[in-house]
C-alpha atoms as a PDB file:
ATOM      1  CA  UNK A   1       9.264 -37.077   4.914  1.00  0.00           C
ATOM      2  CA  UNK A   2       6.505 -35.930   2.816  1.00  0.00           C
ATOM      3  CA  UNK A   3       7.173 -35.801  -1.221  1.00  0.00           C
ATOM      4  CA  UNK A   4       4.079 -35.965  -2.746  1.00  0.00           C
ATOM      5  CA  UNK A   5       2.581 -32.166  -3.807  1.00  0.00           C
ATOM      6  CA  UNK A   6      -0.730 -32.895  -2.587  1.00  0.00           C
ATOM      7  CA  UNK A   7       0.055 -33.774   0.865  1.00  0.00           C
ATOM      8  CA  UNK A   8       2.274 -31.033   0.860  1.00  0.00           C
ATOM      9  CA  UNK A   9      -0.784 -28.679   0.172  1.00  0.00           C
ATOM     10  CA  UNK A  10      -2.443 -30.377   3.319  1.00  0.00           C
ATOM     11  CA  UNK A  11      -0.001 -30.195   5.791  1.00  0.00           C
ATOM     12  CA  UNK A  12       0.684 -26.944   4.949  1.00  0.00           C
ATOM     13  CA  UNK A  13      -2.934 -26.167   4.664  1.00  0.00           C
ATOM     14  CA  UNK A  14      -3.200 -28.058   8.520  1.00  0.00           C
ATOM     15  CA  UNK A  15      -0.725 -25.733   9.701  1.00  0.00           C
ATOM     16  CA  UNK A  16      -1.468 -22.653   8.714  1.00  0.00           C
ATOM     17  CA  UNK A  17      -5.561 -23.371   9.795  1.00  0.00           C
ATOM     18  CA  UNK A  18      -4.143 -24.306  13.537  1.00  0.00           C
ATOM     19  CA  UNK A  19      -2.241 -20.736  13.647  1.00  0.00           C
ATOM     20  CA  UNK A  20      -4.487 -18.686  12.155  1.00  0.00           C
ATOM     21  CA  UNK A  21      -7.736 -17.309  13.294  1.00  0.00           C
ATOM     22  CA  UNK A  22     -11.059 -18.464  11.444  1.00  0.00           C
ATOM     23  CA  UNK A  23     -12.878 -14.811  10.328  1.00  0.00           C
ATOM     24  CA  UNK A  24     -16.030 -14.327  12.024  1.00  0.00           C
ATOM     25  CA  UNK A  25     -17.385 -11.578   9.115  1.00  0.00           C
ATOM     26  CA  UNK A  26     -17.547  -9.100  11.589  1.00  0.00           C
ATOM     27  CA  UNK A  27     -15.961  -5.900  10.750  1.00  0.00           C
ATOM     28  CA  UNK A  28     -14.359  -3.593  13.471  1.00  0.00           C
ATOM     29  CA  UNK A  29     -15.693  -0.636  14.372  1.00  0.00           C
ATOM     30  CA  UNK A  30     -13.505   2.017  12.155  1.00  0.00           C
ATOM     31  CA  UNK A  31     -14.435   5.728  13.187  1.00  0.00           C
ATOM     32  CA  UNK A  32     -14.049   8.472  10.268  1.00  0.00           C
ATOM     33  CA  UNK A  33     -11.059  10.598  10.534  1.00  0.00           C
ATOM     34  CA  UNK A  34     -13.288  13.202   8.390  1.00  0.00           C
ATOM     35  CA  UNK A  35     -16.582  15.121   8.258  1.00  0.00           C
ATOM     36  CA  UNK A  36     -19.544  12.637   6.818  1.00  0.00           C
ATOM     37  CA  UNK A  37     -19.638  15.274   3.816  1.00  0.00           C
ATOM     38  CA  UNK A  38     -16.373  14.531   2.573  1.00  0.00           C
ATOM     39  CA  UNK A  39     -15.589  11.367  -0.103  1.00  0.00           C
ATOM     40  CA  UNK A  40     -12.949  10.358  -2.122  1.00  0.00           C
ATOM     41  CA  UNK A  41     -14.156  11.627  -5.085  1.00  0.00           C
ATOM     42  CA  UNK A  42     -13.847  15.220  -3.836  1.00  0.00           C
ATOM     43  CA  UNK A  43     -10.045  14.896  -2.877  1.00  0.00           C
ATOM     44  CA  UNK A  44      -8.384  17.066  -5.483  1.00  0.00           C
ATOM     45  CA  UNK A  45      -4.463  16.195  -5.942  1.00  0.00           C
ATOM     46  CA  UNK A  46      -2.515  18.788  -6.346  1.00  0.00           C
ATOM     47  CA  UNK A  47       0.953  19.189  -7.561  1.00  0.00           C
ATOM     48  CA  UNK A  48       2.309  20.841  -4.623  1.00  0.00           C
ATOM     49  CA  UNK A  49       0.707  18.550  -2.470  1.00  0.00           C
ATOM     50  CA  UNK A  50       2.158  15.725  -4.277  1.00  0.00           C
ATOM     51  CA  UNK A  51       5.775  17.303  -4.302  1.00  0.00           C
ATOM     52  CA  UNK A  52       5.366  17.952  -0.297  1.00  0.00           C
ATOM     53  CA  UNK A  53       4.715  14.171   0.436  1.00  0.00           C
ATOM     54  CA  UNK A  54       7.554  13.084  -1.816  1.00  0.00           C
ATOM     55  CA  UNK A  55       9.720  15.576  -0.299  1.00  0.00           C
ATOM     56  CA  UNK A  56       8.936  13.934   3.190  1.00  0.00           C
ATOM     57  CA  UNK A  57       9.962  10.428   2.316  1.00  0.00           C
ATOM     58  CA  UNK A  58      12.126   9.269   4.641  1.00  0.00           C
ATOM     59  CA  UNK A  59      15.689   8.472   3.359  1.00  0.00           C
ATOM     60  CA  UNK A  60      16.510   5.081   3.228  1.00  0.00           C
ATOM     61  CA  UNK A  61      19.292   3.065   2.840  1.00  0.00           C
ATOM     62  CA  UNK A  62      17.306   0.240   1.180  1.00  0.00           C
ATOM     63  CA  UNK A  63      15.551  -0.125  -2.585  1.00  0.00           C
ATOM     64  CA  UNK A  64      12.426  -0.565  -3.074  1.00  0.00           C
ATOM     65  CA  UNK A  65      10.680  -3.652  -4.864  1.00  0.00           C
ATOM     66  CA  UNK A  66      11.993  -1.917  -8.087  1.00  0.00           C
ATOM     67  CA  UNK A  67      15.346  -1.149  -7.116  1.00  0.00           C
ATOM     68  CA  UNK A  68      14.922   2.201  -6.843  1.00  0.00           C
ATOM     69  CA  UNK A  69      15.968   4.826  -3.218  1.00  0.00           C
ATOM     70  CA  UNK A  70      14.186   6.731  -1.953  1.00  0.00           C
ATOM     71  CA  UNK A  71      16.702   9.233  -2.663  1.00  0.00           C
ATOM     72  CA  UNK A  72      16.281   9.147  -5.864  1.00  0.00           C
ATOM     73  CA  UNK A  73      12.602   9.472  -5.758  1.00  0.00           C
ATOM     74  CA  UNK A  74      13.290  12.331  -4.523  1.00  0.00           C
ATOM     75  CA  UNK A  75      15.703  13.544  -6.919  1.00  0.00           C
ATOM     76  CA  UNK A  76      13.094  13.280  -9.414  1.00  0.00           C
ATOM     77  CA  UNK A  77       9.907  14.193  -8.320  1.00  0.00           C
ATOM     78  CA  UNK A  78       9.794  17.762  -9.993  1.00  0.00           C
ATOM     79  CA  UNK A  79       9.143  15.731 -13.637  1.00  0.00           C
ATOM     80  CA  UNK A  80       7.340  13.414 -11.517  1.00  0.00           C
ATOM     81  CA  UNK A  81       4.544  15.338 -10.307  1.00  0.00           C
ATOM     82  CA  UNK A  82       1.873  15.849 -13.029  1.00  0.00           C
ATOM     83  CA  UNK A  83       1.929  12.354 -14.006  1.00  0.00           C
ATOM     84  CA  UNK A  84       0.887  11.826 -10.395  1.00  0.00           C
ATOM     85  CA  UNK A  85      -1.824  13.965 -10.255  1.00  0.00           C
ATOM     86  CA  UNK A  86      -2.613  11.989 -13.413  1.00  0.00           C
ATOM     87  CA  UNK A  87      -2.983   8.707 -11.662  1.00  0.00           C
ATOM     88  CA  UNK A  88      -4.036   8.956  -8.765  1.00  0.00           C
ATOM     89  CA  UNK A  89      -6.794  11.553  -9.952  1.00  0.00           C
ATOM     90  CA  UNK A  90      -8.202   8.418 -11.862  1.00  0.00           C
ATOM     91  CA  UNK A  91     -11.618   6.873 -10.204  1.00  0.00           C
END
């Protein structure tokens, strides 16, 4: 029976270094899904855009990390919508 906090920390730091695998620093190959001439910067979000993809949330039975449905997401997207663009029109 282990008590102490700091051998705690190192079994549970043996453990989880025997499961896991050590990174290499070699990135996957990752193949653009767009043209070369397109970047983030240039994605414009628009509010019918925006309402579209919150219309196509899937309904769920369970909250989210804040409690909320996704039903009710839903239910208020309309006021929703230009405070998106808002954000997530920030760089």
């Amino acid at each position: 029976m282990v008590t102490e906090d700091n051998e705690k920390a190192t079994l549970l730091n043996g453990y989880f270094s025997s499961v896991f695998t050590r990174d290499d620093s070699i990135l996957p190959e990752f193949k653009r899904r767009v043209s070369d001439n397109i970047s983030l910067e240039q994605i414009e979000f628009l509010p019918a855009n925006i309402l579209k993809a919150v219309k196509q949330i899937k309904n769920k039975r369970s909250l989210d990390p804040n409690g909320l449905s996704s039903g009710f997401i839903k239910k208020i997207s309309s006021p929703l919508v230009k405070p998106l663009c808002v954000l997530f029109s920030c760089v």
